[in-house]
Protein backbone atom coordinates (compact mmCIF):
# COMPACT_ATOMS: atom_id res chain seq x y z
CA UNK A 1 -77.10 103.16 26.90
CA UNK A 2 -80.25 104.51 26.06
CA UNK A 3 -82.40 105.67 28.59
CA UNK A 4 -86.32 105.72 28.86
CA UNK A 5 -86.64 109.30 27.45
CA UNK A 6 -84.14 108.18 24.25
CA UNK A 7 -81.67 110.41 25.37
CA UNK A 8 -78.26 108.71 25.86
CA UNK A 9 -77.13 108.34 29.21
CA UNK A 10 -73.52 106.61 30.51
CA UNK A 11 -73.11 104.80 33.39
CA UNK A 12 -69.83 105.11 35.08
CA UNK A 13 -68.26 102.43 37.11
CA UNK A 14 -65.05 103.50 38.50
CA UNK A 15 -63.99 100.35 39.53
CA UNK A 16 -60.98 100.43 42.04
CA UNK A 17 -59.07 103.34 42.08
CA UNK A 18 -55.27 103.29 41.41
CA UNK A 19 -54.17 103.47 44.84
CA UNK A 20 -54.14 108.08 44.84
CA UNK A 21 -56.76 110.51 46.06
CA UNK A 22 -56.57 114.64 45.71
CA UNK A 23 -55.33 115.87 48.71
CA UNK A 24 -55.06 119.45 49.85
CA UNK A 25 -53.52 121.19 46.73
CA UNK A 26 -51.48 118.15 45.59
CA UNK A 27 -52.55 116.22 43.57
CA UNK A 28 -51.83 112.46 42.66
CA UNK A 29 -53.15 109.66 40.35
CA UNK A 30 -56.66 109.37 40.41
CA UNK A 31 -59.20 108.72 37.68
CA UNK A 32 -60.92 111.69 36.92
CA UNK A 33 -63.60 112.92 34.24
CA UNK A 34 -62.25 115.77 32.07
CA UNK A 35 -64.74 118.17 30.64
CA UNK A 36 -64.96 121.82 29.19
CA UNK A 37 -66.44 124.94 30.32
CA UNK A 38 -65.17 127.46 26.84
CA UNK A 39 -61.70 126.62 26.47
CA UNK A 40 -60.94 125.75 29.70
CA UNK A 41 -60.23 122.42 30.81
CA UNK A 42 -61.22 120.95 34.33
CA UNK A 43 -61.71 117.78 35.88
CA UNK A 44 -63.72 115.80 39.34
CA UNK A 45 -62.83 113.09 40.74
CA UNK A 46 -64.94 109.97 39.07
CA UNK A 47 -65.78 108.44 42.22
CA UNK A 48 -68.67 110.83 43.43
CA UNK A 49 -70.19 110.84 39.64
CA UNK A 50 -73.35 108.62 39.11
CA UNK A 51 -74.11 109.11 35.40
CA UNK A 52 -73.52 111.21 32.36
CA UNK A 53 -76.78 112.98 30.59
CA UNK A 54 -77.51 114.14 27.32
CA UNK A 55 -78.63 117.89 27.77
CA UNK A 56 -82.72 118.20 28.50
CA UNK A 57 -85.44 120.01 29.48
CA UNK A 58 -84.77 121.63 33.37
CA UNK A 59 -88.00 122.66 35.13
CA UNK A 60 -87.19 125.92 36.74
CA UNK A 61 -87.73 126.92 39.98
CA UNK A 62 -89.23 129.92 41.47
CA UNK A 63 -87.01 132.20 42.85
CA UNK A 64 -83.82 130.38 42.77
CA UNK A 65 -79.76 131.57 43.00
CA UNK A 66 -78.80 131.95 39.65
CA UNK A 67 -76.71 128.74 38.72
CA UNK A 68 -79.60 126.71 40.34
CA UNK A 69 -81.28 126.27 37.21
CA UNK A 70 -84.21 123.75 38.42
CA UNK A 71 -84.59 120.15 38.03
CA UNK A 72 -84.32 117.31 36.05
CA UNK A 73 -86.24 113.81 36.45
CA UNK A 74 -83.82 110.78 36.68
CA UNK A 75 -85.48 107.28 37.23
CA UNK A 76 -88.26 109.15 39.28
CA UNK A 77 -86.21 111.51 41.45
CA UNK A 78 -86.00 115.06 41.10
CA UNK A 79 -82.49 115.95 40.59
CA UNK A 80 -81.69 119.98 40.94
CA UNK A 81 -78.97 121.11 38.55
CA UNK A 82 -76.39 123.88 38.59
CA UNK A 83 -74.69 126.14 35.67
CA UNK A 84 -71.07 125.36 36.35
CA UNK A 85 -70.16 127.97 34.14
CA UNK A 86 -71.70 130.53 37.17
CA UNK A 87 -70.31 129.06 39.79
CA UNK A 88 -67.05 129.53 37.83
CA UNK A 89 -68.21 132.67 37.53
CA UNK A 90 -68.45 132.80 33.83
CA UNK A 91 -71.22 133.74 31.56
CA UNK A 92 -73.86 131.29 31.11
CA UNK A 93 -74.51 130.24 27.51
CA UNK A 94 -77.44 127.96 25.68
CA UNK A 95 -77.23 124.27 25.50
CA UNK A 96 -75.22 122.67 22.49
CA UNK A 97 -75.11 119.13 21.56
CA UNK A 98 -72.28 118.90 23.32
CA UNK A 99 -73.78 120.22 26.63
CA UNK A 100 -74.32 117.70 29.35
CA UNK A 101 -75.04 116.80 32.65
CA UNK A 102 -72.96 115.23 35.24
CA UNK A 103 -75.17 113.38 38.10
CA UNK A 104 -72.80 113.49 41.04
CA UNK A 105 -73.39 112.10 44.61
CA UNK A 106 -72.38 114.78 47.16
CA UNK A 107 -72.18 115.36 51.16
CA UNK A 108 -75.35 116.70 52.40
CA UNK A 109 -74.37 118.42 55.55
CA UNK A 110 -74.62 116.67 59.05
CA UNK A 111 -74.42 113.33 57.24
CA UNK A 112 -75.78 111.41 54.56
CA UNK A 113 -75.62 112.03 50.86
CA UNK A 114 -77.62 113.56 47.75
CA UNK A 115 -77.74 113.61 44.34
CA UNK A 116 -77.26 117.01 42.49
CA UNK A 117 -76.66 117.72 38.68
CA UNK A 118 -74.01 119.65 37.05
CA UNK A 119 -74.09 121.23 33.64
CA UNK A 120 -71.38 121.22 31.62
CA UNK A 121 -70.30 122.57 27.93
CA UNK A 122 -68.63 119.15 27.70
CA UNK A 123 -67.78 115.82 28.89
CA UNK A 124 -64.39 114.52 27.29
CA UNK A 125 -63.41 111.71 28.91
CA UNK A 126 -62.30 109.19 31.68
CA UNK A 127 -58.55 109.34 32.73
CA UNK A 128 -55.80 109.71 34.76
CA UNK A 129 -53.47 113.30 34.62
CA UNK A 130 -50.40 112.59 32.82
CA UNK A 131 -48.61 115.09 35.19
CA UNK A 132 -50.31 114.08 38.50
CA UNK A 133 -48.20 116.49 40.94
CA UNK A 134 -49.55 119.64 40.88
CA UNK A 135 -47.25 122.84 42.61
CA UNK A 136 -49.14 125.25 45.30
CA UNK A 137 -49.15 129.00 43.72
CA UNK A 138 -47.21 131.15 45.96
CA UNK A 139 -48.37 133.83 43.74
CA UNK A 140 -52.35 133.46 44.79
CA UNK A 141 -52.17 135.81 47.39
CA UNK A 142 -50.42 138.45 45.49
CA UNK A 143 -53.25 138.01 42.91
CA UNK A 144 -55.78 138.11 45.29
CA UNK A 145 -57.00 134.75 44.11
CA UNK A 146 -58.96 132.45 46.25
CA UNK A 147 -58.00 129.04 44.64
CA UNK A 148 -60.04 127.00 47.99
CA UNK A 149 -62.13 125.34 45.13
CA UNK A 150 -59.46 123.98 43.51
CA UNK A 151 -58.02 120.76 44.50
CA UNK A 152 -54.75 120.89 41.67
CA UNK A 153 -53.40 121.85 38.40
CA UNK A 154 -52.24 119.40 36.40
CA UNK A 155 -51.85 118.19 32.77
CA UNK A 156 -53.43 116.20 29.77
CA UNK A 157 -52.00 115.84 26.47
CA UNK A 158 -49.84 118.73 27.15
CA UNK A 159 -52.98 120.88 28.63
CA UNK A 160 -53.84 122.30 31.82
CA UNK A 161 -56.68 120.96 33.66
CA UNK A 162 -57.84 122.31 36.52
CA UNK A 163 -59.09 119.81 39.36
CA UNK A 164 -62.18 121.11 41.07
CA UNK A 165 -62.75 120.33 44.97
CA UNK A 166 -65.92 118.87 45.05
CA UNK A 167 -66.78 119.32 48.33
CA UNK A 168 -65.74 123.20 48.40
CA UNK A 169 -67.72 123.56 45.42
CA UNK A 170 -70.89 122.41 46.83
CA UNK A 171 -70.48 123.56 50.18
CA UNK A 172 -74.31 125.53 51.74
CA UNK A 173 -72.07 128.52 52.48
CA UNK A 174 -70.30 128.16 49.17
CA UNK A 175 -73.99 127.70 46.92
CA UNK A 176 -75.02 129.95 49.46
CA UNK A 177 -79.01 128.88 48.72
CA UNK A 178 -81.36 126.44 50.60
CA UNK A 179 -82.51 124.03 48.07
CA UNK A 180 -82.22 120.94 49.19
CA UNK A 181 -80.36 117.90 47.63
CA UNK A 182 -82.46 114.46 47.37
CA UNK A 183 -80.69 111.62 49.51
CA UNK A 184 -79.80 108.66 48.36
CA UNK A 185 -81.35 105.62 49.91
């Protein structure tokens, strides 16, 4: 689909799940989206995302966190976006023509929802895990590794992909920043 700027955009319409959701650290089947961030493979649930973008210009904004890089127009509404790379707590890097954005509806806190932007090094694709059980890691503690914003670990094609809790991830005390997130009517 091409949308009124020319850029490509995709629509994604779930449809009904196949009967799973992410729960704690186990995982089971549930259609995801799969995308990269370096070499790394990780994954959302599909529900919660509203629309894939091509990469474009982000208006900054004045004194913002770090992986709050501004915000985007989409059909009117001002969208803000975040570097998921930096809230992996990676290096952030230029946008390819690979990079894009994933438009995701998220919990707002008290109640209601918003609309918040996510850039990405990649978006590959639309699926299912082929291994959708996914072990805890006893070993976490021992490596002083806080895994709360990860939902599972499971495989595609023989890779690892790591299944991102959406709602940890975009927790206020986890952004820790008071931009607010447009709500959806």
């Amino acid at each position: 689909m091409l949308s009124s700027s020319g850029q490509v955009a995709m629509q994604l319409d779930p449809g009904p799940q196949s009967g799973g959701a992410l729960v704690g650290t186990k995982l089971t089947t549930e259609t995801i989206i799969t995308f990269g961030i370096g070499s790394a493979l990780y994954a959302l649930p599909v529900t919660p995302v509203l629309e894939i973008l091509d990469t474009r210009d982000i208006a900054p904004l004045p004194r913002a966190p770090a992986h709050l890089l501004g915000l985007i127009d989409r059909r009117g509404v001002s969208v803000p976006v975040v570097d998921m790379r930096l809230l992996l707590g990676l290096e952030t890097i230029q946008s390819t023509d690979e990079t894009r954005i994933l438009v995701l509806r998220v919990a707002l806190e008290g109640e209601g929802t918003g609309v918040l932007g996510v850039r990405v090094d990649r978006v590959i694709e639309v699926t299912v895990l082929d291994d959708a059980r996914s072990d805890d890691l006893p070993e976490a503690d021992l490596l002083d590794w806080n895994a709360r914003m990860v939902s599972g670990i499971g495989r595609r094609e023989g890779a690892f992909v790591t299944v991102l809790d959406i709602d940890y991830l975009f927790d206020r005390t986890t952004l820790n920043h008071s931009s607010p997130l447009p709500r959806l009517a």
